[in-house]
C-alpha atoms as a PDB file:
ATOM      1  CA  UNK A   1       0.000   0.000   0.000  1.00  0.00           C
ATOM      2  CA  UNK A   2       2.796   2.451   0.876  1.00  0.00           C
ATOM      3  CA  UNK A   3       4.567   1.544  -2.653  1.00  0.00           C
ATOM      4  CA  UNK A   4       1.264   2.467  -4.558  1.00  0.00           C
ATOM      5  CA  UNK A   5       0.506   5.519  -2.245  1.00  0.00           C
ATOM      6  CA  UNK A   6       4.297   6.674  -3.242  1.00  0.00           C
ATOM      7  CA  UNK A   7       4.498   5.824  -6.390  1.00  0.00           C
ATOM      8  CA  UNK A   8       0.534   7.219  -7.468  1.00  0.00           C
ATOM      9  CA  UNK A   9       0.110   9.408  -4.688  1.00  0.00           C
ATOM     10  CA  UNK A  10      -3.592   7.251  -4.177  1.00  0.00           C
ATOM     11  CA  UNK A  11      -4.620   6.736  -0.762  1.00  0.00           C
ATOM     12  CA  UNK A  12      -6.794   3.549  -0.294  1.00  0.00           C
ATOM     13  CA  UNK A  13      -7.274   1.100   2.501  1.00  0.00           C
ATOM     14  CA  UNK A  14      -6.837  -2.656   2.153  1.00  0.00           C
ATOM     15  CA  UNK A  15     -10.001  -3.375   2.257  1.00  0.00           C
ATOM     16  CA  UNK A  16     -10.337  -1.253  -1.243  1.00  0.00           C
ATOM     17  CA  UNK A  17      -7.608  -2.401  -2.559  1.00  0.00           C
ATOM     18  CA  UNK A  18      -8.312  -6.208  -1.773  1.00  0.00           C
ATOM     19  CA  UNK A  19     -12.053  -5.605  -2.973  1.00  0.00           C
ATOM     20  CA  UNK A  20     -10.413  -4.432  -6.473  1.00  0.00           C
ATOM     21  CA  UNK A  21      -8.384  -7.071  -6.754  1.00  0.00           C
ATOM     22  CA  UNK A  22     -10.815  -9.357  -5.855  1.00  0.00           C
ATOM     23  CA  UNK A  23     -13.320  -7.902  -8.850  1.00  0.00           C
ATOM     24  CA  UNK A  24      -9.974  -8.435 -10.967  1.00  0.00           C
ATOM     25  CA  UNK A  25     -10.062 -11.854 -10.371  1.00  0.00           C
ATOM     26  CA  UNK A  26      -6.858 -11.479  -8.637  1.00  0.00           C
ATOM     27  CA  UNK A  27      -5.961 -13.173  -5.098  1.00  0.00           C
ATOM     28  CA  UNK A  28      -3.626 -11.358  -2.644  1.00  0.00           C
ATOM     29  CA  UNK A  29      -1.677 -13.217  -0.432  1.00  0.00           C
ATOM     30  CA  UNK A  30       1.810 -14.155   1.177  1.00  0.00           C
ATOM     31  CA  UNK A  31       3.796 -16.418  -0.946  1.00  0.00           C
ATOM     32  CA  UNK A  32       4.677 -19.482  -0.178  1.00  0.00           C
ATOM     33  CA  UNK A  33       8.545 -20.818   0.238  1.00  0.00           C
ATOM     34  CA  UNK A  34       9.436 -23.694  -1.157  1.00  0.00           C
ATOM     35  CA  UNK A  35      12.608 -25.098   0.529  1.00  0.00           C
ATOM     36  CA  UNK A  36      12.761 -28.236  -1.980  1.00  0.00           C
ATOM     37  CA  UNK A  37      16.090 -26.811  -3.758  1.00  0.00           C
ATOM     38  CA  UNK A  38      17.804 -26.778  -0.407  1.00  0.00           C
ATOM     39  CA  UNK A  39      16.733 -30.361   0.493  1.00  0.00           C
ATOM     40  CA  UNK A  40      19.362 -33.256   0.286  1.00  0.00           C
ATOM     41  CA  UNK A  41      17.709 -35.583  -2.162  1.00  0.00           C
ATOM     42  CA  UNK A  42      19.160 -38.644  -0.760  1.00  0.00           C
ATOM     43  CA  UNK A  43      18.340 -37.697   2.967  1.00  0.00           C
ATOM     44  CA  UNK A  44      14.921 -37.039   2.026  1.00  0.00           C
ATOM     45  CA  UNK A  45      14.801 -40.735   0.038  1.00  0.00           C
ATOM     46  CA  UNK A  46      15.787 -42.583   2.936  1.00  0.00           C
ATOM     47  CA  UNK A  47      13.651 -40.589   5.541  1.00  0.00           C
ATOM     48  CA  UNK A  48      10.562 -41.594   3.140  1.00  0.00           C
ATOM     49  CA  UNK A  49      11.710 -45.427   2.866  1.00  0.00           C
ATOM     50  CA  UNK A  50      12.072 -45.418   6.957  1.00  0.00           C
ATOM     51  CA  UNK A  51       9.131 -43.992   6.903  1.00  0.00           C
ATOM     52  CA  UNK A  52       6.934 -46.198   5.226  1.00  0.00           C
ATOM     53  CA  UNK A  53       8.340 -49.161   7.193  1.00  0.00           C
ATOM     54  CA  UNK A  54       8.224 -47.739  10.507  1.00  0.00           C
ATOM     55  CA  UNK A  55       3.625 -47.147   8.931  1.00  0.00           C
ATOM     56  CA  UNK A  56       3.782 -50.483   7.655  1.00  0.00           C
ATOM     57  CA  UNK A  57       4.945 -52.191  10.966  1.00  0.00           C
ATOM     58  CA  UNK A  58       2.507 -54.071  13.353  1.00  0.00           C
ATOM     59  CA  UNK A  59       0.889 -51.946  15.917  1.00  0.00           C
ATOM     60  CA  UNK A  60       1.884 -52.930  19.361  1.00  0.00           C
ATOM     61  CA  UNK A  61      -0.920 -54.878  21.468  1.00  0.00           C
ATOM     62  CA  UNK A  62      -2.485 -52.472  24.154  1.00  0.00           C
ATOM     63  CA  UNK A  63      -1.416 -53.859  27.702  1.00  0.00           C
ATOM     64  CA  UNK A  64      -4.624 -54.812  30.267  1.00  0.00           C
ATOM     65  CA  UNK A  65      -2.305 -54.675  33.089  1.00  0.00           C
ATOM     66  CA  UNK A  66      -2.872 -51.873  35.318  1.00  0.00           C
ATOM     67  CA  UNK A  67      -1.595 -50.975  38.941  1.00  0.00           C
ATOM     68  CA  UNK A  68      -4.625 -49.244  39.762  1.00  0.00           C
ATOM     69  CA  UNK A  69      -6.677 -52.501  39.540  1.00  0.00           C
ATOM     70  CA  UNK A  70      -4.397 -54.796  40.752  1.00  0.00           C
ATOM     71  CA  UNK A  71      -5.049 -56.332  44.492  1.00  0.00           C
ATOM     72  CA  UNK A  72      -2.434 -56.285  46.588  1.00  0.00           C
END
């Protein structure tokens, strides 16, 4: 807004200027950062393989034992 106002000298408030764009068919919003260029490739690989082994693994059987039941 204060690169428009400086550049045009027009004073709106972002509610204007997001209903204009809006009738523009144009969305305004933060963009998004992609960090994929900075990944290791093979790092990322082998995380995914672990992964899917560690989802693909037997669930553990929920214990019944319980101290709060047990007689003593």
């Amino acid at each position: 807004m204060a690169h428009m106002e400086k550049e045009t000298g027009v004073t709106m408030t972002d509610r204007t200027f997001r209903n204009i764009l809006d009738r523009m068919d144009y969305v305004y919003r933060r963009p998004k950062h992609d960090l994929t260029p900075l990944q290791d490739k093979e790092a990322k690989q082998h995380a995914e393989e672990t992964l899917e082994t560690l989802k693909k693994k037997p669930k553990a059987a929920k214990s019944t034992y319980s101290l709060w039941t047990k007689r003593l």
